[in-house]
PDB file of N, CA and C in Angstrom:
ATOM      1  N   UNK A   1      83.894 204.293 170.225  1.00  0.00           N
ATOM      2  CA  UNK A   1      84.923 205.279 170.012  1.00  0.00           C
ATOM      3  C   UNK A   1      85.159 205.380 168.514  1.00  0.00           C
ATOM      4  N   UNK A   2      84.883 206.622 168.129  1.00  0.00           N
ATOM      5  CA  UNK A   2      85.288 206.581 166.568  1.00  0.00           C
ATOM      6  C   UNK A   2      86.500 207.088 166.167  1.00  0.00           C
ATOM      7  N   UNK A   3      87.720 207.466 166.967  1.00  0.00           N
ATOM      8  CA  UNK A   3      88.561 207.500 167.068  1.00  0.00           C
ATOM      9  C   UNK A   3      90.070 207.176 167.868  1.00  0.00           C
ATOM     10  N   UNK A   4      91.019 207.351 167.543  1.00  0.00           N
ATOM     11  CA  UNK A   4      92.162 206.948 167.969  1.00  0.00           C
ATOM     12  C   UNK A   4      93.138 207.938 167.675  1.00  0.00           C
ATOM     13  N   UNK A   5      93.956 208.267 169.118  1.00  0.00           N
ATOM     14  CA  UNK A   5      95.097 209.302 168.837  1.00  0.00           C
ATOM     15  C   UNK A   5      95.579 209.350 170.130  1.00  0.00           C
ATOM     16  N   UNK A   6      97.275 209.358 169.695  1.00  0.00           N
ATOM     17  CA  UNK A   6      97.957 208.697 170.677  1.00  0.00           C
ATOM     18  C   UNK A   6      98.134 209.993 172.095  1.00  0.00           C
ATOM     19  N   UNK A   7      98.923 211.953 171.423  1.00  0.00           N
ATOM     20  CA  UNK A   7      98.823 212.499 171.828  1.00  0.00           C
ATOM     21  C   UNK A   7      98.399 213.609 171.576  1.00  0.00           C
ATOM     22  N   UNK A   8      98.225 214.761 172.408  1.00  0.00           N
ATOM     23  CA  UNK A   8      97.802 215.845 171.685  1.00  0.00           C
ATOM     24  C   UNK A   8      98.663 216.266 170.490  1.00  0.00           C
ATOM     25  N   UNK A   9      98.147 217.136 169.724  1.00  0.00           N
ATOM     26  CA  UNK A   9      99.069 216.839 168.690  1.00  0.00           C
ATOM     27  C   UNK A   9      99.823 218.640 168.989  1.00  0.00           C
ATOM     28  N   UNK A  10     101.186 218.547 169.098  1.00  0.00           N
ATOM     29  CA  UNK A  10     101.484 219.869 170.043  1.00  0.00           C
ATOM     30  C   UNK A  10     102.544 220.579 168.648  1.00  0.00           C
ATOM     31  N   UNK A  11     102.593 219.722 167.314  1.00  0.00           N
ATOM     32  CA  UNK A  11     102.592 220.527 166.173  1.00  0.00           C
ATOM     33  C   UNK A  11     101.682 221.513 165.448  1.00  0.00           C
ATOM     34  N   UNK A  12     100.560 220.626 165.859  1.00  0.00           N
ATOM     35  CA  UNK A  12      99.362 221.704 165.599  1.00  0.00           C
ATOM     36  C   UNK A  12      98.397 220.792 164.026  1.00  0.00           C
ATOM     37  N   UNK A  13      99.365 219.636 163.817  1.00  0.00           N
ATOM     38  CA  UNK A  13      98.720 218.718 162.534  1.00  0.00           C
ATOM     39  C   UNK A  13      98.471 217.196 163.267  1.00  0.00           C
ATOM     40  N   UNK A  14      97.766 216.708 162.383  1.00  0.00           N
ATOM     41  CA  UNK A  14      97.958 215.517 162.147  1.00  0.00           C
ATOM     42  C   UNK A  14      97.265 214.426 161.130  1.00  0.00           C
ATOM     43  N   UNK A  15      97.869 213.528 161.044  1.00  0.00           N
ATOM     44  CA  UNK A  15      97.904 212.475 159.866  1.00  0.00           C
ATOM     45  C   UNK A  15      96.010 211.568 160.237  1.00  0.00           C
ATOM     46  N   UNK A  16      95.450 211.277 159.532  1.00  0.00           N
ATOM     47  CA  UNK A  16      94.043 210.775 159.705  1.00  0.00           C
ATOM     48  C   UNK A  16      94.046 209.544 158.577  1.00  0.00           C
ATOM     49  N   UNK A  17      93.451 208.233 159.412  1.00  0.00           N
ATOM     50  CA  UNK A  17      93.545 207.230 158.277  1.00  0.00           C
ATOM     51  C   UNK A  17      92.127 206.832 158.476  1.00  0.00           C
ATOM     52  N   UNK A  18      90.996 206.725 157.723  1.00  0.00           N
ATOM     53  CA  UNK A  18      89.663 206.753 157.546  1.00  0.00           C
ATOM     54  C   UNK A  18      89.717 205.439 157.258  1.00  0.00           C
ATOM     55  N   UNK A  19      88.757 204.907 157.963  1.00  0.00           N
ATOM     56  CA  UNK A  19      88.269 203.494 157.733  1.00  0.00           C
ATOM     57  C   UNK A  19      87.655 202.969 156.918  1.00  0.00           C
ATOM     58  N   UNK A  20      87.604 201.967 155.755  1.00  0.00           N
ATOM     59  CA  UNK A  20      87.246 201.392 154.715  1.00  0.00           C
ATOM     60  C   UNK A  20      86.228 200.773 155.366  1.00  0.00           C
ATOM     61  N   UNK A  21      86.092 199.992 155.928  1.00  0.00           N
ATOM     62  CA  UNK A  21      85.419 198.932 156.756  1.00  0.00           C
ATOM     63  C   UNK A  21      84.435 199.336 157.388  1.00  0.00           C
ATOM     64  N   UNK A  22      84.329 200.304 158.279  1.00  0.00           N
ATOM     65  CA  UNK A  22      83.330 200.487 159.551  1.00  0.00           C
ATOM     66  C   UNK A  22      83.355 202.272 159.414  1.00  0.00           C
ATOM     67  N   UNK A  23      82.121 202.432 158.719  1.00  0.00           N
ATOM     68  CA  UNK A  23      81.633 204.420 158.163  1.00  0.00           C
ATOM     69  C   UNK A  23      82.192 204.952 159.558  1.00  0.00           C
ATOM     70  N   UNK A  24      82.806 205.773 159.614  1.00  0.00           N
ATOM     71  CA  UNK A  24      82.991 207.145 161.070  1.00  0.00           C
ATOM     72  C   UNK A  24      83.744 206.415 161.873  1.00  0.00           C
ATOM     73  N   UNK A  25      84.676 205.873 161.367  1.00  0.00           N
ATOM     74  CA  UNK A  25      85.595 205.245 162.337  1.00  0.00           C
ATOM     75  C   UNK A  25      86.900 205.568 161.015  1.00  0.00           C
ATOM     76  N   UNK A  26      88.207 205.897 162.288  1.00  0.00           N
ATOM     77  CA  UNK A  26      89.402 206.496 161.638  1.00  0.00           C
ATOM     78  C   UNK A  26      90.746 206.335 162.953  1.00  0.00           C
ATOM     79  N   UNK A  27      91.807 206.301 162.551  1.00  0.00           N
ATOM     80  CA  UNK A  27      93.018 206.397 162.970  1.00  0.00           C
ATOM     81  C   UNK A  27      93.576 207.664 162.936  1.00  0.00           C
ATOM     82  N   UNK A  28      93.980 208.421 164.347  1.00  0.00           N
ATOM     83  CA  UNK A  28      94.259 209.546 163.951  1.00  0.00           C
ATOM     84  C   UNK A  28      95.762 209.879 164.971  1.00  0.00           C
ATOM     85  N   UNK A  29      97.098 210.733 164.445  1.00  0.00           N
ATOM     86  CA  UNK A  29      97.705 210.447 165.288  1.00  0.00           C
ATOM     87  C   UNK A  29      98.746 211.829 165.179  1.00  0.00           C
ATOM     88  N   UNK A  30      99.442 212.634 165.953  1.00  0.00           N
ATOM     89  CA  UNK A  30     100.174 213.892 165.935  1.00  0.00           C
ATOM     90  C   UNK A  30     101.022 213.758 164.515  1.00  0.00           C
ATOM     91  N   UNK A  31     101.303 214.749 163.798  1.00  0.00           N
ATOM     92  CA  UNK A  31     102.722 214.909 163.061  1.00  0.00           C
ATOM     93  C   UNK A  31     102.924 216.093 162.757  1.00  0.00           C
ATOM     94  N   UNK A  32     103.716 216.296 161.758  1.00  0.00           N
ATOM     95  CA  UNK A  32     104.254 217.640 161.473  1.00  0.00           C
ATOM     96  C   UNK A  32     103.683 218.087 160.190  1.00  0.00           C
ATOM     97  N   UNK A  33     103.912 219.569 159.571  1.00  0.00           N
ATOM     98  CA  UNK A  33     103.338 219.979 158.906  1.00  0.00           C
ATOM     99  C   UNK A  33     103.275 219.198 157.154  1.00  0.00           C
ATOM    100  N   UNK A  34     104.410 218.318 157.141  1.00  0.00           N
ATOM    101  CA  UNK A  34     104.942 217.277 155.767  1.00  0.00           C
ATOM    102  C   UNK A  34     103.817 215.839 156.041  1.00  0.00           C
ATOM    103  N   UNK A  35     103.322 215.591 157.223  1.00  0.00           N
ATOM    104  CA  UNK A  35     102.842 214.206 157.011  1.00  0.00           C
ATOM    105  C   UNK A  35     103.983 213.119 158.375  1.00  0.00           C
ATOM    106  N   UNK A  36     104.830 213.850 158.411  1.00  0.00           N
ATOM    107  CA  UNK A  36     105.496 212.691 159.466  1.00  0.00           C
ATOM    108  C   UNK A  36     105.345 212.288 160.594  1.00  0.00           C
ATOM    109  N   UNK A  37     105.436 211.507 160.897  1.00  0.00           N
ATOM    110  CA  UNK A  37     105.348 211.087 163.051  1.00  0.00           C
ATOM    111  C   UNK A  37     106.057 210.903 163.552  1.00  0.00           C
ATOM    112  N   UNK A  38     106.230 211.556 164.572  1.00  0.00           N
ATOM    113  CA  UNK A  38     107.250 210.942 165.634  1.00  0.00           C
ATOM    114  C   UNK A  38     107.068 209.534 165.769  1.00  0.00           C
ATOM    115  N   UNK A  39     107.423 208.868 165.371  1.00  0.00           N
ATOM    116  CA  UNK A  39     107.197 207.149 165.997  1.00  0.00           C
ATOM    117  C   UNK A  39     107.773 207.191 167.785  1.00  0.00           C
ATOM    118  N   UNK A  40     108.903 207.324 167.983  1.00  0.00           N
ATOM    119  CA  UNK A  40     109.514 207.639 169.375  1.00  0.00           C
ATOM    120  C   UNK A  40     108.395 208.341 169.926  1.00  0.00           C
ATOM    121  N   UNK A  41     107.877 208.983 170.106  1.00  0.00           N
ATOM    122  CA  UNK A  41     106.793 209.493 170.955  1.00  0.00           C
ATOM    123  C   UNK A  41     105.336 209.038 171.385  1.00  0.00           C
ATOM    124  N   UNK A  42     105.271 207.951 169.868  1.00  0.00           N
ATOM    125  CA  UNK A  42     104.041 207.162 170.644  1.00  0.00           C
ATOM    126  C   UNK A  42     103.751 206.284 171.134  1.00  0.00           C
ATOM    127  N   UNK A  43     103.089 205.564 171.473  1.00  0.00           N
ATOM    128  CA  UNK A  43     102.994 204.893 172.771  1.00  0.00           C
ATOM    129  C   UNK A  43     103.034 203.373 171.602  1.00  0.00           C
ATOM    130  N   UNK A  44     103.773 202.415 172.409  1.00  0.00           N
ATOM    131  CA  UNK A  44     103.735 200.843 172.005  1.00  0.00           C
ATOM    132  C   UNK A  44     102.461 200.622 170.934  1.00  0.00           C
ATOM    133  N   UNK A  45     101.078 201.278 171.615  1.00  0.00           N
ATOM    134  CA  UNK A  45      99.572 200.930 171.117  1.00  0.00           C
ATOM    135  C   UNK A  45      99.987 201.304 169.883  1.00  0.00           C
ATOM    136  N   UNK A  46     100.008 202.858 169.867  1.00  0.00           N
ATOM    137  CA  UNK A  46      99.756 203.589 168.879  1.00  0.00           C
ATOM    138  C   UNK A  46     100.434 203.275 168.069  1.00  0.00           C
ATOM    139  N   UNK A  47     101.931 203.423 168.139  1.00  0.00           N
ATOM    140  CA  UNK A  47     102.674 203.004 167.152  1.00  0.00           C
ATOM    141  C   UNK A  47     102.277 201.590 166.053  1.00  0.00           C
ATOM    142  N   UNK A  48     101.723 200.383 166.676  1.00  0.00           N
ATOM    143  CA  UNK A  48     100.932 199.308 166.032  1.00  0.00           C
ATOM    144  C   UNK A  48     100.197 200.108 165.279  1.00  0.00           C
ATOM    145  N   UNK A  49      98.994 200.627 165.461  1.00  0.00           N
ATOM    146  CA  UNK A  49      97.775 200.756 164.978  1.00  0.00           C
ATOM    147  C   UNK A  49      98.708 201.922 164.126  1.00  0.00           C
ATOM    148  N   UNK A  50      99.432 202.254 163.859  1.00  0.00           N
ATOM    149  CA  UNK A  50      99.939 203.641 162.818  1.00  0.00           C
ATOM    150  C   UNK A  50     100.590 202.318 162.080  1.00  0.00           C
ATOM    151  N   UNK A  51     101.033 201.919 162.018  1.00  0.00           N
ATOM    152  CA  UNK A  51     101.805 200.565 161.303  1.00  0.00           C
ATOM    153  C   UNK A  51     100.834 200.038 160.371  1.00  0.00           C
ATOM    154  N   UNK A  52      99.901 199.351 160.893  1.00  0.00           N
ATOM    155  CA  UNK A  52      98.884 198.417 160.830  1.00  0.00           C
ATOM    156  C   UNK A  52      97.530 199.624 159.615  1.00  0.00           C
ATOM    157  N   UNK A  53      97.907 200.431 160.320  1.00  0.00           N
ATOM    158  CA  UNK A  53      96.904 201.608 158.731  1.00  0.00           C
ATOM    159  C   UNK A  53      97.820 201.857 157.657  1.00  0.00           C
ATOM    160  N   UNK A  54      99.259 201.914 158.131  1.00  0.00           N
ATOM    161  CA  UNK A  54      99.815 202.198 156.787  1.00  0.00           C
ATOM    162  C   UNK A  54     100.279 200.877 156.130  1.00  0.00           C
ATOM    163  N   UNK A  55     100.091 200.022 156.582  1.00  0.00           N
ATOM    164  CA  UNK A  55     100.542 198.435 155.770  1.00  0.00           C
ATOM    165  C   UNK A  55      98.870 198.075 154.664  1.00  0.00           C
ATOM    166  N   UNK A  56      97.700 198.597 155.443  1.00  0.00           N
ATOM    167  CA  UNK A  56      96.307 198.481 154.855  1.00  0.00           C
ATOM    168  C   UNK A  56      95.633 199.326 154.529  1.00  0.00           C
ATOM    169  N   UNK A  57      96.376 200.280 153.680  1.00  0.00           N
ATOM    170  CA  UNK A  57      95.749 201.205 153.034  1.00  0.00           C
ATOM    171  C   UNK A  57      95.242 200.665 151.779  1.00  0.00           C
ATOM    172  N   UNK A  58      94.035 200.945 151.308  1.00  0.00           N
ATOM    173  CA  UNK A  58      93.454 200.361 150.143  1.00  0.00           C
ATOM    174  C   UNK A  58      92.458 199.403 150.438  1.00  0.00           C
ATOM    175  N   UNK A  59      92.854 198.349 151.890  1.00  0.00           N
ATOM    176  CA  UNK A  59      92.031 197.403 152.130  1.00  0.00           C
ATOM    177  C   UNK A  59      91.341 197.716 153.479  1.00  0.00           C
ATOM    178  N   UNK A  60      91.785 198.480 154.914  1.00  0.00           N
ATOM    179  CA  UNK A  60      90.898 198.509 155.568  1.00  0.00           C
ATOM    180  C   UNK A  60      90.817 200.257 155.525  1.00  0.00           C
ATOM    181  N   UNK A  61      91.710 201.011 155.994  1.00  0.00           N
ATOM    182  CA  UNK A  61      92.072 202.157 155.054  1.00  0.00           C
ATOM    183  C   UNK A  61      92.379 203.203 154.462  1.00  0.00           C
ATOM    184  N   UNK A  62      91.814 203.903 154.222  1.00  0.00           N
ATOM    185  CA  UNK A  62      91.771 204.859 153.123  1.00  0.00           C
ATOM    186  C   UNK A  62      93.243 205.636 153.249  1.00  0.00           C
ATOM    187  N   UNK A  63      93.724 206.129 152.074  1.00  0.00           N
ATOM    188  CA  UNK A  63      95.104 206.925 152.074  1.00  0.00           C
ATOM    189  C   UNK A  63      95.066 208.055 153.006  1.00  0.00           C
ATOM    190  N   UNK A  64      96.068 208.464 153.544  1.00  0.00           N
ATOM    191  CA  UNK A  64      96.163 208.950 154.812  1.00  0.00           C
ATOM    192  C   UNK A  64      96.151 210.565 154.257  1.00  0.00           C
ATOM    193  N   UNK A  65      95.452 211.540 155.221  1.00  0.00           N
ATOM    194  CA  UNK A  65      95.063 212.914 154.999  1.00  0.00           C
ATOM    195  C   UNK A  65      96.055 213.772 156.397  1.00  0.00           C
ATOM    196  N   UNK A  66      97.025 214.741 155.792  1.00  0.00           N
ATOM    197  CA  UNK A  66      97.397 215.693 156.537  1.00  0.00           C
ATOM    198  C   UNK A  66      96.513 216.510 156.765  1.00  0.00           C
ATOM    199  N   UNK A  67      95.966 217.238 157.595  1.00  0.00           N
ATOM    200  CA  UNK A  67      95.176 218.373 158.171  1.00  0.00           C
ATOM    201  C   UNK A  67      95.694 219.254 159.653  1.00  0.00           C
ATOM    202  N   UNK A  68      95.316 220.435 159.128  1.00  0.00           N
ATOM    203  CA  UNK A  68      95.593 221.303 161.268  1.00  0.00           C
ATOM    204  C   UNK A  68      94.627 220.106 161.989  1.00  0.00           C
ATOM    205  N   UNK A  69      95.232 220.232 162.840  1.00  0.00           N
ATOM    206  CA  UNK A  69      94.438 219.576 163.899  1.00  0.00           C
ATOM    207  C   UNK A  69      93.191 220.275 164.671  1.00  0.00           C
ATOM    208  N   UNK A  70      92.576 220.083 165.742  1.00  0.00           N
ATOM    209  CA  UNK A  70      91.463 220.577 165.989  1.00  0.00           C
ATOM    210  C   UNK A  70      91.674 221.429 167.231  1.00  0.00           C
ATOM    211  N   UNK A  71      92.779 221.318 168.003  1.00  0.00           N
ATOM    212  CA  UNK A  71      93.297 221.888 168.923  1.00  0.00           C
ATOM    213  C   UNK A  71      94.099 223.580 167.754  1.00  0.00           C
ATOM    214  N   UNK A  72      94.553 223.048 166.906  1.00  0.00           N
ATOM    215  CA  UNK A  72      95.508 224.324 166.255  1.00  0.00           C
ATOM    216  C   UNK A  72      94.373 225.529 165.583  1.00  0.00           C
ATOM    217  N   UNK A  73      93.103 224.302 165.102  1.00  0.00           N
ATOM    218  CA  UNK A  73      92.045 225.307 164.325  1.00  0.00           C
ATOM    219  C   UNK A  73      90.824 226.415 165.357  1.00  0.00           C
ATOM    220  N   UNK A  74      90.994 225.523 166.797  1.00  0.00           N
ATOM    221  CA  UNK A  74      90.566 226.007 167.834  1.00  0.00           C
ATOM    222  C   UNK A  74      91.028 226.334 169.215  1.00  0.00           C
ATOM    223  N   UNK A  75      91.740 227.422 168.601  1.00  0.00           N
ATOM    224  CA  UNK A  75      93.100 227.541 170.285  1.00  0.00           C
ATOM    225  C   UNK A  75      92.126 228.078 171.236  1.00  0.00           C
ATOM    226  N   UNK A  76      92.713 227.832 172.993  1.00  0.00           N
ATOM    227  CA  UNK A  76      91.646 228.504 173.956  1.00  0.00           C
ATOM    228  C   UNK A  76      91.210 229.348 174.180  1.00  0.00           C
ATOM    229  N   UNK A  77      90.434 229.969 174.749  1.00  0.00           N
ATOM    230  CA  UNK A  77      89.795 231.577 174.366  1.00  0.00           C
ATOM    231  C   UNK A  77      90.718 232.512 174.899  1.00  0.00           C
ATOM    232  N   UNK A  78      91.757 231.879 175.930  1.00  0.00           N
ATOM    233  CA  UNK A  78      92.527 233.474 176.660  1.00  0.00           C
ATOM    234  C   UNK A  78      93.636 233.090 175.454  1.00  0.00           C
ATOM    235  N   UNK A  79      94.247 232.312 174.595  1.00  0.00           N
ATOM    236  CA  UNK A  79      95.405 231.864 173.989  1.00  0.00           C
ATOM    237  C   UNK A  79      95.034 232.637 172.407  1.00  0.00           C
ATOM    238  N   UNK A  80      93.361 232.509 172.185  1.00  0.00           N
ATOM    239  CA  UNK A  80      93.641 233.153 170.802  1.00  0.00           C
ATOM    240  C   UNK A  80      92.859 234.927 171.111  1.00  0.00           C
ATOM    241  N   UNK A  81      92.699 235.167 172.089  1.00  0.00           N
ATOM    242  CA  UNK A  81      92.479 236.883 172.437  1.00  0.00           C
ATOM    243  C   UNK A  81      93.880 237.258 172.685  1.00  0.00           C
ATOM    244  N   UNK A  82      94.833 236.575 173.369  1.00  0.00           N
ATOM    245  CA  UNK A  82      95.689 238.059 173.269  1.00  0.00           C
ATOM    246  C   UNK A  82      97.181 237.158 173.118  1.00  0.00           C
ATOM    247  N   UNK A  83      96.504 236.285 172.622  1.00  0.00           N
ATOM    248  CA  UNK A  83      98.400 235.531 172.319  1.00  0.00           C
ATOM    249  C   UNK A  83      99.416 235.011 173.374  1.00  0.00           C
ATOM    250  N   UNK A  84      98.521 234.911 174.573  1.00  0.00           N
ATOM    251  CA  UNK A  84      99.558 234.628 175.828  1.00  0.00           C
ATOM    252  C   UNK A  84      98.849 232.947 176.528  1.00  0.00           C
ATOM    253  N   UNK A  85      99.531 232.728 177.196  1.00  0.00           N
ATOM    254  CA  UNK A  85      99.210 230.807 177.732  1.00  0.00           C
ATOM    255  C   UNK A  85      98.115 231.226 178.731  1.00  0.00           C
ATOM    256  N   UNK A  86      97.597 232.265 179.448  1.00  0.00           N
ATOM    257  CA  UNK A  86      96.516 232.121 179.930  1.00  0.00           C
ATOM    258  C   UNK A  86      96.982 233.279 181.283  1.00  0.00           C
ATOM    259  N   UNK A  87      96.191 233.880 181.739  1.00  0.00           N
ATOM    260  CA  UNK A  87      96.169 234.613 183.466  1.00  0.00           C
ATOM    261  C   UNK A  87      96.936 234.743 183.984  1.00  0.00           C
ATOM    262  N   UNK A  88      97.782 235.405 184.091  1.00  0.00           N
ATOM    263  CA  UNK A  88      99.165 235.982 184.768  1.00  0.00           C
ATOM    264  C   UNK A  88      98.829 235.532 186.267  1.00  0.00           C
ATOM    265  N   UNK A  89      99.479 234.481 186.963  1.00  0.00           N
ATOM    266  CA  UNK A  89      99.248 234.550 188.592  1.00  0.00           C
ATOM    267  C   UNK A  89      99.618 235.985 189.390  1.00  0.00           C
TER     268      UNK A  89
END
């Protein structure tokens, strides 16, 4: 698994902590458009491992990158044709 992320990220960003240690491996986890996280929203795991990258930045690592997320840069095909959640029942 070369990644980690707790939920979808339903801001549409999130925070990415790239691994010093082991190439294509990264920490990745929802926030808002500034860099922040809900801590309350993630799970016991996650919350550690978001802790645990930001206490070892520099040593395991790398400084943490805001970006859209991959869900926001690629919405579903009925969601980005006409702007609606999908098929009217």
């Amino acid at each position: 698994m070369s990644q980690t992320s707790s939920t979808p990220a339903a801001t549409g960003f999130e925070i990415k902590f790239r691994s010093l240690l082991r190439e294509g491996r990264s920490l990745t986890f929802p926030c808002d458009s500034k860099g922040c996280v809900d801590l309350d929203a993630l799970s016991e795991r996650a919350r550690n491992s978001y802790f645990f990258a930001c206490a070892t930045i520099g040593r395991a690592y790398a400084l943490r990158v805001v970006k859209a997320s991959e869900a926001a840069l690629n919405p579903p095909a009925e969601l980005a044709r006409d702007g609606t959640d999908g098929p009217k029942g």
